[in-house]
N, C-alpha and C. Protein backbone atom coordinates (compact mmCIF):
# COMPACT_ATOMS: atom_id res chain seq x y z
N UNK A 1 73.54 165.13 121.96
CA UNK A 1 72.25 164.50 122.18
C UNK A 1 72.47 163.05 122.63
N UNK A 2 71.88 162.54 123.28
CA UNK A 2 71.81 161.12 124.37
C UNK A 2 71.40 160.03 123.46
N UNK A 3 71.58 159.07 123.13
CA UNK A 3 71.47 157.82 122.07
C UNK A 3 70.20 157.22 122.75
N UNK A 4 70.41 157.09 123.88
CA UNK A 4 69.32 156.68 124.82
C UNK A 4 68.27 157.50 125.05
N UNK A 5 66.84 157.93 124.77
CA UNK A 5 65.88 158.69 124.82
C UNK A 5 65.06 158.38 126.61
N UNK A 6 64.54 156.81 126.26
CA UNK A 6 63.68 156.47 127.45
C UNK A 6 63.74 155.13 127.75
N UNK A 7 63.33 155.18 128.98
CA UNK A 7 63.31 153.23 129.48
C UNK A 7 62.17 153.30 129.44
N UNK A 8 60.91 151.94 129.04
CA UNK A 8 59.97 151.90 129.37
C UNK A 8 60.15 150.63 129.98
N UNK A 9 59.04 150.21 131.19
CA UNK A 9 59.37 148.94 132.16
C UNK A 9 57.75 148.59 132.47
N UNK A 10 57.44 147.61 132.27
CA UNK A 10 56.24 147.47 132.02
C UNK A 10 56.04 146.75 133.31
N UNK A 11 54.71 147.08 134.39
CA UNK A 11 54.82 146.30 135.73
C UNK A 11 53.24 146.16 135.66
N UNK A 12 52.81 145.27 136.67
CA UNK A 12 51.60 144.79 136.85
C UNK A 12 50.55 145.42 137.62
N UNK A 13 50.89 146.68 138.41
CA UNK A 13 50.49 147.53 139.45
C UNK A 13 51.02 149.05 139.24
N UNK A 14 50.72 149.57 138.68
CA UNK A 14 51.87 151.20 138.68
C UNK A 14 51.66 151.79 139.96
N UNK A 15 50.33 152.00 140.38
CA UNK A 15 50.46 152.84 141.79
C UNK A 15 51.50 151.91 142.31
N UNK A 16 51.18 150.62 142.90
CA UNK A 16 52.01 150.07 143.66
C UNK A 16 54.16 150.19 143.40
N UNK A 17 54.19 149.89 142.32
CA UNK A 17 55.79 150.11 141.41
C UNK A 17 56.06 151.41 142.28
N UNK A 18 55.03 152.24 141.35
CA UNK A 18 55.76 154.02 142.16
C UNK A 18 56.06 154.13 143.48
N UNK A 19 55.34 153.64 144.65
CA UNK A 19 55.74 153.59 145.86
C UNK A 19 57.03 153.14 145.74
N UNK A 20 57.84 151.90 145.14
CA UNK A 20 58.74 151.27 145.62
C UNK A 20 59.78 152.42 144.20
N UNK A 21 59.28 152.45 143.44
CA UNK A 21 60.64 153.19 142.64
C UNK A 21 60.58 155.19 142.65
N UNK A 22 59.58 155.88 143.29
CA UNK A 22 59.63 156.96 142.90
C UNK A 22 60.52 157.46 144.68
N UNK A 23 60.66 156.98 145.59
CA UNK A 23 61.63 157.08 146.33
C UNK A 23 63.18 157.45 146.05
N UNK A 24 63.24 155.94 144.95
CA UNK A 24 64.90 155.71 144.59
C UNK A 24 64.58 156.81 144.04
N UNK A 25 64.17 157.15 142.73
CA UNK A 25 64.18 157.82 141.56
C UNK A 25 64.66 159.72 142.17
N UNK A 26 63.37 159.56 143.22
CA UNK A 26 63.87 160.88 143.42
C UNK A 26 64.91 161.43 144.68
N UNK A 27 65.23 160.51 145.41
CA UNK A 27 66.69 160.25 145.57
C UNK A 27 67.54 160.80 144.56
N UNK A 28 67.57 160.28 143.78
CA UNK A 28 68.64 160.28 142.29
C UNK A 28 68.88 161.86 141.77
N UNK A 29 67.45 162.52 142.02
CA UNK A 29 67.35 164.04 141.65
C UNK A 29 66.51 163.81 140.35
N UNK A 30 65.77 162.71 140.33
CA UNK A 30 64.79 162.81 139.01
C UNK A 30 63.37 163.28 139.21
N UNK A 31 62.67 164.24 138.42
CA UNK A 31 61.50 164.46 138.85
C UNK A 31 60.39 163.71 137.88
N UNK A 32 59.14 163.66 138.95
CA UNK A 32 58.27 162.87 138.67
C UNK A 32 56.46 163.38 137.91
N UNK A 33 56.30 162.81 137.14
CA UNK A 33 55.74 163.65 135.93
C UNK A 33 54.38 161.92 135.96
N UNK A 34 53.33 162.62 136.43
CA UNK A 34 52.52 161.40 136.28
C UNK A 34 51.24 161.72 134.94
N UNK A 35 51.20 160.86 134.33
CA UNK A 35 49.97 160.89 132.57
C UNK A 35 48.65 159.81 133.44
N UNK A 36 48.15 159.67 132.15
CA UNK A 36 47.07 158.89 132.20
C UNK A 36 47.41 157.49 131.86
N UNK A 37 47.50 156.78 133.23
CA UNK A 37 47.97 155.01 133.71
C UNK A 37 49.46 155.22 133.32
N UNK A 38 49.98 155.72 133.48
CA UNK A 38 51.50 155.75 133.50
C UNK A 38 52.06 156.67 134.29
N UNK A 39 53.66 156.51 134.58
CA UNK A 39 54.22 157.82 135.58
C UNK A 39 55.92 157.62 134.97
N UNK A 40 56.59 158.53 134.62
CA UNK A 40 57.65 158.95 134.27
C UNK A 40 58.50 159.85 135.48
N UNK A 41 59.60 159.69 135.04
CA UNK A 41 60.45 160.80 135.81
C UNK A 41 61.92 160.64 135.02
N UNK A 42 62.38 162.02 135.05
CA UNK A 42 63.55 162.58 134.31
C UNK A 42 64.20 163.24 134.70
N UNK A 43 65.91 163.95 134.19
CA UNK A 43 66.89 164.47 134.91
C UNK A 43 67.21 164.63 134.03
N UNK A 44 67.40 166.14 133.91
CA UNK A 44 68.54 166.60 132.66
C UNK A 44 70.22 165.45 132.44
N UNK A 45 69.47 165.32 130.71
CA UNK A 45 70.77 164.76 130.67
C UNK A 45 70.73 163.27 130.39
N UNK A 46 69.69 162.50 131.23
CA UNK A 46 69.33 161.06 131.56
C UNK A 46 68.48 160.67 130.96
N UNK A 47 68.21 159.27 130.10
CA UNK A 47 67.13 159.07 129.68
C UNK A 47 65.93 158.96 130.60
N UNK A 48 64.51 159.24 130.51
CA UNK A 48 63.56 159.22 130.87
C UNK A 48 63.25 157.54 131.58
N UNK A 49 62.78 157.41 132.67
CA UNK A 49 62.03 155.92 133.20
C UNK A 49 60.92 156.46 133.28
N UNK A 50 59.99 155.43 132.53
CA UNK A 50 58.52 155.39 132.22
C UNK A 50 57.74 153.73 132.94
N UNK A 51 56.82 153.72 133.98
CA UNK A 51 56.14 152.76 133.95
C UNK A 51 54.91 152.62 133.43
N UNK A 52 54.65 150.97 132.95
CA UNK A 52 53.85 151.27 132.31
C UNK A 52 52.70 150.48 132.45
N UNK A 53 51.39 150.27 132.22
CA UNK A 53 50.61 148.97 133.00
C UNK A 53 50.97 148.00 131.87
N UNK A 54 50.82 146.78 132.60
CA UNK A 54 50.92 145.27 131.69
C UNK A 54 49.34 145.53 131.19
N UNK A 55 49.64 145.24 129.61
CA UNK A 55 48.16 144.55 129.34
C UNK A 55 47.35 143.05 129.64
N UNK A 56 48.55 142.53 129.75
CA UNK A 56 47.38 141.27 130.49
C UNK A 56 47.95 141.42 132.11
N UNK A 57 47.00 141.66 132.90
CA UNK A 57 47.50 141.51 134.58
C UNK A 57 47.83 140.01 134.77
N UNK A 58 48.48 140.52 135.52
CA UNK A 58 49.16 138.83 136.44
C UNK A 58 49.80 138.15 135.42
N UNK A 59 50.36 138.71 134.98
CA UNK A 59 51.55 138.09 134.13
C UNK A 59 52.77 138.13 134.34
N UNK A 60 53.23 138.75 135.32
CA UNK A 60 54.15 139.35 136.39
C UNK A 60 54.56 138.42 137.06
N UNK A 61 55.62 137.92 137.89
CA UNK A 61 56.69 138.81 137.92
C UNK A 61 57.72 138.62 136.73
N UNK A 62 58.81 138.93 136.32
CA UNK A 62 59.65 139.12 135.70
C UNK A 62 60.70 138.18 135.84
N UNK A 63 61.42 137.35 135.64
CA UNK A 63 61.93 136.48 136.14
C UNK A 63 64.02 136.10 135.60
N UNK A 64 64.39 136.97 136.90
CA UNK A 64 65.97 137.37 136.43
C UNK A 64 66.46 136.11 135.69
N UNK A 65 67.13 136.76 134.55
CA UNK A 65 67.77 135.22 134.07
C UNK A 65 67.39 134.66 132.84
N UNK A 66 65.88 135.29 132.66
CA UNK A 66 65.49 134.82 131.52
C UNK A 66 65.50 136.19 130.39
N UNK A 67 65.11 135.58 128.80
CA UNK A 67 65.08 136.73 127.94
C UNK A 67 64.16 137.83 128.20
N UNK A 68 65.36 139.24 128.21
CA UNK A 68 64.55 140.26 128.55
C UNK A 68 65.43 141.13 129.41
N UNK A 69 64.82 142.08 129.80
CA UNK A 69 65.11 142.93 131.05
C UNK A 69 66.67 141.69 131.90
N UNK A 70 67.52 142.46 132.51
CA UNK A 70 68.21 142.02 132.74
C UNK A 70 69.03 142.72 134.33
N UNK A 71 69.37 143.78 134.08
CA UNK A 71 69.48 144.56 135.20
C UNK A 71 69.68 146.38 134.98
N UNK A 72 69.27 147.20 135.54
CA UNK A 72 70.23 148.67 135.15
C UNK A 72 70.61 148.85 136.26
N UNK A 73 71.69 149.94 136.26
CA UNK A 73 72.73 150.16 136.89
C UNK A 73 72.95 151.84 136.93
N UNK A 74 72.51 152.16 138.05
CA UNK A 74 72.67 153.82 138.80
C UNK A 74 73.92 154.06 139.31
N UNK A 75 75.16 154.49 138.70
CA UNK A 75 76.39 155.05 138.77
C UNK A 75 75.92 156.16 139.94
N UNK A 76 76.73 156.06 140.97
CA UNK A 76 76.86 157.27 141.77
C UNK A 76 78.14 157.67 142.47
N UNK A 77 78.33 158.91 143.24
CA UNK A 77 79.24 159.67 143.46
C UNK A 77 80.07 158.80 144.52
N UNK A 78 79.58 157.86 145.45
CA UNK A 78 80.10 157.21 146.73
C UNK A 78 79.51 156.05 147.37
N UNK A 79 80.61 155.43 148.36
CA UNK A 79 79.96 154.25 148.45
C UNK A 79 79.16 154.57 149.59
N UNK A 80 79.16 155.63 150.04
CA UNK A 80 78.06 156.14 151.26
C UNK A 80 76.77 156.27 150.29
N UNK A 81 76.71 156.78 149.04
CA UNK A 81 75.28 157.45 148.61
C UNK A 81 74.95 155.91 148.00
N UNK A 82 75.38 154.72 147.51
CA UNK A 82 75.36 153.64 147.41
C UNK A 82 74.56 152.49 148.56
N UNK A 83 75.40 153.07 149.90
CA UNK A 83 74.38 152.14 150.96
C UNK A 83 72.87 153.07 151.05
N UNK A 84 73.12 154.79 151.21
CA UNK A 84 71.98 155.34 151.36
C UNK A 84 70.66 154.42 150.46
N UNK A 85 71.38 154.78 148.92
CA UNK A 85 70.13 154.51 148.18
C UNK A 85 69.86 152.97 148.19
N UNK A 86 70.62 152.03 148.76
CA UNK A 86 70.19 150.63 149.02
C UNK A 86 69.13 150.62 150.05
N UNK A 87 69.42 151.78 151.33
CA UNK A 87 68.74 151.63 152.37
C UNK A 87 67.02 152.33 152.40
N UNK A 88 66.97 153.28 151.08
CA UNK A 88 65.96 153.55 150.85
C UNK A 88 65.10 152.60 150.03
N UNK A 89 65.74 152.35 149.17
CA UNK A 89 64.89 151.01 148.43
C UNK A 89 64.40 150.13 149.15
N UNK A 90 65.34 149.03 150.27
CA UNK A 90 64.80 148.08 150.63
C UNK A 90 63.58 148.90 151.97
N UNK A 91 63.99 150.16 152.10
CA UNK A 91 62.73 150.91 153.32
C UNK A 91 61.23 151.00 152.71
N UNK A 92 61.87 151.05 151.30
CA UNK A 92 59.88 150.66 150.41
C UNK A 92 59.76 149.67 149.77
N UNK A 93 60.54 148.60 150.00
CA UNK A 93 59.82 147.11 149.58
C UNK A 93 60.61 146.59 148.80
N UNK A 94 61.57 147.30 148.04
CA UNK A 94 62.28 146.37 147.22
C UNK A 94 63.05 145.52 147.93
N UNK A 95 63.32 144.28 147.20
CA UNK A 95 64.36 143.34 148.26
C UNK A 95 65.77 143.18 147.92
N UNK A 96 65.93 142.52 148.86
CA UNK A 96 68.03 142.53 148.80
C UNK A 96 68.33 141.38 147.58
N UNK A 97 68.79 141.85 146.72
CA UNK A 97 69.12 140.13 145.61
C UNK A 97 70.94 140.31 146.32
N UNK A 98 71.37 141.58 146.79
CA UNK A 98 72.96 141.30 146.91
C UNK A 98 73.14 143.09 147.80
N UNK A 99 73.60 142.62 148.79
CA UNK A 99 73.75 143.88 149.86
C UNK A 99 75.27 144.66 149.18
N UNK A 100 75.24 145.91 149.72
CA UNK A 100 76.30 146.52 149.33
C UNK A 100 77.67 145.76 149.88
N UNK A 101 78.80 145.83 148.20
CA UNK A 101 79.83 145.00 148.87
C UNK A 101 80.93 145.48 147.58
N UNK A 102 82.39 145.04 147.83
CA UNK A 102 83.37 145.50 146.84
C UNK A 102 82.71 144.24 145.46
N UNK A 103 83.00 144.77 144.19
CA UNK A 103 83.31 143.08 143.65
C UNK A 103 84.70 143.38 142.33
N UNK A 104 85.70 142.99 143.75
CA UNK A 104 86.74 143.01 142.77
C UNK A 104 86.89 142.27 141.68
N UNK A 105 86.11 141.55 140.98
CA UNK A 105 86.35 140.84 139.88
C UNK A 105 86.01 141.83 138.55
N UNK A 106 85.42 142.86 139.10
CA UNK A 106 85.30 144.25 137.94
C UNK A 106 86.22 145.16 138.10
N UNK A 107 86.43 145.59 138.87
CA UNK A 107 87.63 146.68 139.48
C UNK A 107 87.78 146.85 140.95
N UNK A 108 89.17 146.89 141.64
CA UNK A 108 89.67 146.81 142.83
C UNK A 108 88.79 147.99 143.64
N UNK A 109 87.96 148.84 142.39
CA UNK A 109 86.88 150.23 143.26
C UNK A 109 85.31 150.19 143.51
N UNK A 110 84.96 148.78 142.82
CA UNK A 110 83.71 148.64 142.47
C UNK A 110 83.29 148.49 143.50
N UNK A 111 81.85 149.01 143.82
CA UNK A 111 80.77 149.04 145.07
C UNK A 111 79.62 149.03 144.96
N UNK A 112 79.11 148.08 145.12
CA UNK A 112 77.57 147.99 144.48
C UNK A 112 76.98 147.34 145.42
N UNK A 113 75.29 147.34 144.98
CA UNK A 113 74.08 146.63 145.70
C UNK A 113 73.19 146.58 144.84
N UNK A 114 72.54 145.33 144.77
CA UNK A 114 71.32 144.61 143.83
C UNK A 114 70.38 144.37 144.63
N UNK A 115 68.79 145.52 143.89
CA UNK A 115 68.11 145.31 144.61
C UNK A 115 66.43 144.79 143.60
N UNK A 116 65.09 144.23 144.21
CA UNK A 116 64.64 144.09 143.01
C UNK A 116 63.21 144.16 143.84
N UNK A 117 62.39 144.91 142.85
CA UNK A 117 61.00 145.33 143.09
C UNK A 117 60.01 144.10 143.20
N UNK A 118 58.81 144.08 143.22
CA UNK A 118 57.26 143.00 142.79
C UNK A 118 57.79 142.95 141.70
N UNK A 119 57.33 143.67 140.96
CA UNK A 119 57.69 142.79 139.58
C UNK A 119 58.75 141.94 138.92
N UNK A 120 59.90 142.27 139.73
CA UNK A 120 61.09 141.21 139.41
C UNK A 120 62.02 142.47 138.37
N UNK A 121 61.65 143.64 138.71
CA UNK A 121 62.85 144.57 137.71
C UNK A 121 63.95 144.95 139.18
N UNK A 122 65.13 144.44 138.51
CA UNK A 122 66.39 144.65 139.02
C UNK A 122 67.03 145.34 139.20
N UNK A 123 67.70 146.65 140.17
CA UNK A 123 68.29 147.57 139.64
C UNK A 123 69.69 147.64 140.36
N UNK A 124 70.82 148.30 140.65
CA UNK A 124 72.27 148.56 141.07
C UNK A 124 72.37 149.60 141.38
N UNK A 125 72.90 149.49 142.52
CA UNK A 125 73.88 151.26 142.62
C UNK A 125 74.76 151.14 142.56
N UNK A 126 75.80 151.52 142.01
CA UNK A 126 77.06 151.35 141.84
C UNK A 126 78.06 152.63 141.60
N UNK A 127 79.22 152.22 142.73
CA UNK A 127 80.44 153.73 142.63
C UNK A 127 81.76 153.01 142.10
N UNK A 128 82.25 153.31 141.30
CA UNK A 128 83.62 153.03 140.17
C UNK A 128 84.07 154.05 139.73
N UNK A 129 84.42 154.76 141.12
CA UNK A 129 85.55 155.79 140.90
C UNK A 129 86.85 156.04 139.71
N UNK A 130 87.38 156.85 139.06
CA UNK A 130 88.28 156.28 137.95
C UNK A 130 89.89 156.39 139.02
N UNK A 131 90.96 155.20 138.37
CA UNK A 131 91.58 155.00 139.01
C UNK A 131 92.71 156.60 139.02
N UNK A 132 93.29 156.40 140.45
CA UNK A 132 94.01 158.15 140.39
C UNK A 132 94.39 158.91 138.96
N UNK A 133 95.68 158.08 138.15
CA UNK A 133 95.69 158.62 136.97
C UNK A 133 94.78 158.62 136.17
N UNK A 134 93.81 158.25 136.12
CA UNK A 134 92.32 158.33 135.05
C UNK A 134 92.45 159.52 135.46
N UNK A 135 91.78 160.49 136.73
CA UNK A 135 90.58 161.44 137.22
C UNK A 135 91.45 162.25 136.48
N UNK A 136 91.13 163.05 135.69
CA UNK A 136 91.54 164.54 135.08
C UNK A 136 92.95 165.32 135.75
């Protein structure tokens, strides 16, 4: 069983959020499950992302750096499915905080891109292949 159940991410607009995150999301292979003022989506296995409305509007945006939310990080298979899902994000609005690039200061395999919605939630794609003798 997963320690991690659900993310909840609280944004100022949900229709608007979903445009820019239910792209990535279902990219990812997560499906999308919409309630009353909220919208979820899940993948066997993965904890649940839930948005959710702010109770006070315009209290938004989110502001990297400070206490709180900080960044998550979408592990994937390659650094091709890495630019893909960069190139879909920034195609619905999210913006570039850091284009796909190595950052050897984590590992000589690391490949990532930082990208970040309206509301100021941050997210990564990132491929960190295990090194030859790691892989099984």
């Amino acid at each position: 069983m997963a320690i991690f159940d659900h993310l909840g991410i609280t944004v100022d607009d949900v229709p608007r959020a979903v445009t820019q995150f239910d792209p990535v999301l279902t990219a990812l292979g997560f499906a999308r499950y919409d309630a009353n003022g909220s919208v979820s989506w899940s993948l066997d296995g993965e904890p649940e992302l839930i948005l959710l409305p702010a109770r006070d509007a315009g209290t938004g945006p989110h502001r990297h750096g400070r206490v709180g939310w900080q960044h998550m990080a979408f592990a994937v298979d390659s650094r091709e499915e890495v630019d893909r899902l960069h190139q879909i994000a920034t195609d619905t609005g999210w913006t570039v905080v850091r284009d796909p690039k190595e950052y050897p200061r984590f590992t000589e395999r690391y490949y990532a891109s930082f990208v970040e919605d309206d509301n100021g939630i941050r997210i990564e794609f990132m491929h960190n292949p295990p090194r030859p003798h790691e892989a099984g």
